[in-house]
Protein backbone atom coordinates (compact mmCIF):
# COMPACT_ATOMS: atom_id res chain seq x y z
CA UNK A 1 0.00 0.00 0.00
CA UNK A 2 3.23 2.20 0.64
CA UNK A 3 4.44 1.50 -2.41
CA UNK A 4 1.38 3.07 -4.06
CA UNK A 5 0.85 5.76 -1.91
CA UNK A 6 4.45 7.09 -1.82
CA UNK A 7 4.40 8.14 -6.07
CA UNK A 8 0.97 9.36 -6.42
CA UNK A 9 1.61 11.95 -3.76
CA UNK A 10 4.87 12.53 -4.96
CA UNK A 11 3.59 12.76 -8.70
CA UNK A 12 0.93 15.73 -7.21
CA UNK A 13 3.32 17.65 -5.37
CA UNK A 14 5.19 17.73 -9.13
CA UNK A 15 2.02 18.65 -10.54
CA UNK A 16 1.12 21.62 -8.29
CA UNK A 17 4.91 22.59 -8.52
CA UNK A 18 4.95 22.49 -11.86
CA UNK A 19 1.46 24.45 -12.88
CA UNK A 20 2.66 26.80 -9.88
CA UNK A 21 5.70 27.85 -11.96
CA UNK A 22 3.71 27.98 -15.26
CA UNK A 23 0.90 30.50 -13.88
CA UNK A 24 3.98 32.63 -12.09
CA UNK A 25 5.86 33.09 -15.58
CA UNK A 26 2.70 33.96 -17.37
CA UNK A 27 2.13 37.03 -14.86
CA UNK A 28 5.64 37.99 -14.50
CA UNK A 29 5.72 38.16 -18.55
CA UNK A 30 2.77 40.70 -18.63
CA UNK A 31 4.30 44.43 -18.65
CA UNK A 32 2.07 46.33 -16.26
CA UNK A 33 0.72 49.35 -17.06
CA UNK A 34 3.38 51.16 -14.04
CA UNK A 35 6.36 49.05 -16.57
CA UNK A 36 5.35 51.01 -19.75
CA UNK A 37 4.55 54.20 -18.06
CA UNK A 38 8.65 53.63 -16.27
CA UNK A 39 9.65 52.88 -20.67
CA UNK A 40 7.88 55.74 -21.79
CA UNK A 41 9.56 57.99 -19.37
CA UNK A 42 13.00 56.51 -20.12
CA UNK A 43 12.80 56.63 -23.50
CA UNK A 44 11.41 60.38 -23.41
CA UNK A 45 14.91 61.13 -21.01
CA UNK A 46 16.71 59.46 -23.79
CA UNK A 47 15.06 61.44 -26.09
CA UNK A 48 15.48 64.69 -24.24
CA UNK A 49 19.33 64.17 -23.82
CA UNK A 50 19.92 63.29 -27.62
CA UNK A 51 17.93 66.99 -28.78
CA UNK A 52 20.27 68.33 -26.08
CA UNK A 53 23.43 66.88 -27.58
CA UNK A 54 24.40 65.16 -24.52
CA UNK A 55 25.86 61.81 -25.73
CA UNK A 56 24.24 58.76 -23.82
CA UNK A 57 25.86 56.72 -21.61
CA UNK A 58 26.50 53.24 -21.11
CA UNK A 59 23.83 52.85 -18.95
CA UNK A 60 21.50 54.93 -20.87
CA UNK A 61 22.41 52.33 -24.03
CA UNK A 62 21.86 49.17 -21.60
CA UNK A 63 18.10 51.19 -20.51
CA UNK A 64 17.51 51.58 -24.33
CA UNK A 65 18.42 47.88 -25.25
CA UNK A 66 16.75 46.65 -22.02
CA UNK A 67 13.34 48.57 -23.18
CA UNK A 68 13.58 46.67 -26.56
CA UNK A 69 13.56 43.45 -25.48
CA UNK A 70 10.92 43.74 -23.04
CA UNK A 71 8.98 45.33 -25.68
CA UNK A 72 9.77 42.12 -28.00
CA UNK A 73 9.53 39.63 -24.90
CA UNK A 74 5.83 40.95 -24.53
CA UNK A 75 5.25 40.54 -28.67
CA UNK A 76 5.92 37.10 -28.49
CA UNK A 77 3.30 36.18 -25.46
CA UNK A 78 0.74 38.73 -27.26
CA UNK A 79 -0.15 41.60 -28.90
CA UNK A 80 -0.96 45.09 -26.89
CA UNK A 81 -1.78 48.44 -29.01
CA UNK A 82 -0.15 50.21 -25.66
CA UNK A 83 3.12 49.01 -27.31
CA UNK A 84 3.09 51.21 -30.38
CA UNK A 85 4.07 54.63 -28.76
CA UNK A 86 7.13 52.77 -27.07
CA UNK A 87 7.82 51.23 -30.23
CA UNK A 88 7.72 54.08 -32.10
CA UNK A 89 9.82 56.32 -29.47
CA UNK A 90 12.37 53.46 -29.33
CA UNK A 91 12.68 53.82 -33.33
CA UNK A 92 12.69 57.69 -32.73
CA UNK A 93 15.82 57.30 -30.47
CA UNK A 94 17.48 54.48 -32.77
CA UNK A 95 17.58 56.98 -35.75
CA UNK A 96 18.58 59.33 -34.14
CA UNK A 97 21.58 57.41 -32.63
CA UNK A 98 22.27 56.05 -36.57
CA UNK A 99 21.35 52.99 -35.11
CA UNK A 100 19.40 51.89 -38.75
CA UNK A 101 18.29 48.37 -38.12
CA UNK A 102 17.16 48.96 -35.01
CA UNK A 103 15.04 51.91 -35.92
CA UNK A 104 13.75 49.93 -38.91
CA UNK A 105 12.86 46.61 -36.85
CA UNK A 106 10.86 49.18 -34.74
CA UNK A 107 9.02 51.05 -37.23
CA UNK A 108 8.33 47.31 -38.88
CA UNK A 109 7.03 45.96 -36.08
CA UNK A 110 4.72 48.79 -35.93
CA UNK A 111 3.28 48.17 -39.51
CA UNK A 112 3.41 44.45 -39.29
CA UNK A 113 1.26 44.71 -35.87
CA UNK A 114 -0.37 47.76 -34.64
CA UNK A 115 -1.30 49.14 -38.67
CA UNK A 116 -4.35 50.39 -37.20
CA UNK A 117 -3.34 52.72 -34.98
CA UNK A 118 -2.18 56.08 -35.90
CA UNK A 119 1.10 55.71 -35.30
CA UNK A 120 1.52 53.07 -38.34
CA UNK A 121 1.36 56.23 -40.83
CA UNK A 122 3.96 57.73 -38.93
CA UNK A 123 6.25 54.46 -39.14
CA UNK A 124 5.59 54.08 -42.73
CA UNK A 125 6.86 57.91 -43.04
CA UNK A 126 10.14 57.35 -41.22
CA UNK A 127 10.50 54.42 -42.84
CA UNK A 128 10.32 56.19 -46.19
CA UNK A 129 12.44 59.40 -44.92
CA UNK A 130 15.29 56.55 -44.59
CA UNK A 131 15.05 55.66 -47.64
CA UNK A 132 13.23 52.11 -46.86
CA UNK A 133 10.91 51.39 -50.14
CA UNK A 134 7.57 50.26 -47.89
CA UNK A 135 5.31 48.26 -49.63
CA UNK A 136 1.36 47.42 -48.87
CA UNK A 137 0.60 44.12 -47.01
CA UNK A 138 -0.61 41.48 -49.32
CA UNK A 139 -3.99 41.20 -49.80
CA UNK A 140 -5.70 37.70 -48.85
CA UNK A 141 -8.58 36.35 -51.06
CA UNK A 142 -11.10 36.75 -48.62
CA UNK A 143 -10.15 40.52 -48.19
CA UNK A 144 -10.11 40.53 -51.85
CA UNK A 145 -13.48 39.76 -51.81
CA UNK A 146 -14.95 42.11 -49.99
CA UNK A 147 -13.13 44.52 -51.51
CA UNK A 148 -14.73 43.90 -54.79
CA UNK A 149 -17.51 43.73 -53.18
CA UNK A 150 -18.50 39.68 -53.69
């Protein structure tokens, strides 16, 4: 009876463990609203000391990078429209640093997920004042459609 006893409690303790560790990454990967708020103020400071001619320093780099990949962390889990201003402001900053890719992987992720805000004209803009060629999203056949109005 031991013998049966002993792994089917020890089998539910991993189970609870396990989903305990699950449920605390999922809300540890969430960016709260007081995270983008504490990005958006950053990346205006950045912002601020770059119009001021003020070179950033290494820290102010590490902040920079630090925002971006919490910005892409949170992509990957899911969408949030309350990204595109920190996107964009991030590929403000990049550009002006000369930083090209990174300013164009921020402007693209705008387009490629937050088109319908109004920041997605703006992207497509700065993408174009760089001299990226920007072209339309394809069309699927079902948008197609109702275009033509079938």
């Amino acid at each position: 009876m031991k013998k049966i006893i002993i792994p089917i409690l020890v089998s539910i303790l991993l189970i609870v463990a396990i989903s305990l560790d699950v449920s605390a990454a999922k809300k540890s990967s969430k960016l709260s609203k007081e995270d983008i708020a504490n990005m958006s103020e950053t990346i205006d400071n950045l912002t601020q000391k770059i119009y001021g001619r003020a070179l950033l320093s290494p820290k102010d780099t590490e902040e920079l990078i630090s925002i971006k990949i919490k910005l892409d962390n949170q992509m990957l889990m899911a969408s949030n429209p309350s990204l595109a201003p920190l996107y964009f402001k991030a590929g403000n900053v990049y550009k002006l640093r000369d930083m090209k890719s990174e300013a164009i992987e921020c402007y693209q992720t705008i387009l490629e997920n937050f088109s319908e805000t109004a920041l997605a004209p703006k992207a497509r803009a700065a993408l174009e004042q760089m001299g990226i060629e920007v072209k339309a999203p394809a069309q699927t056949e079902e948008n197609e459609e109702s275009d033509s109005g079938i």
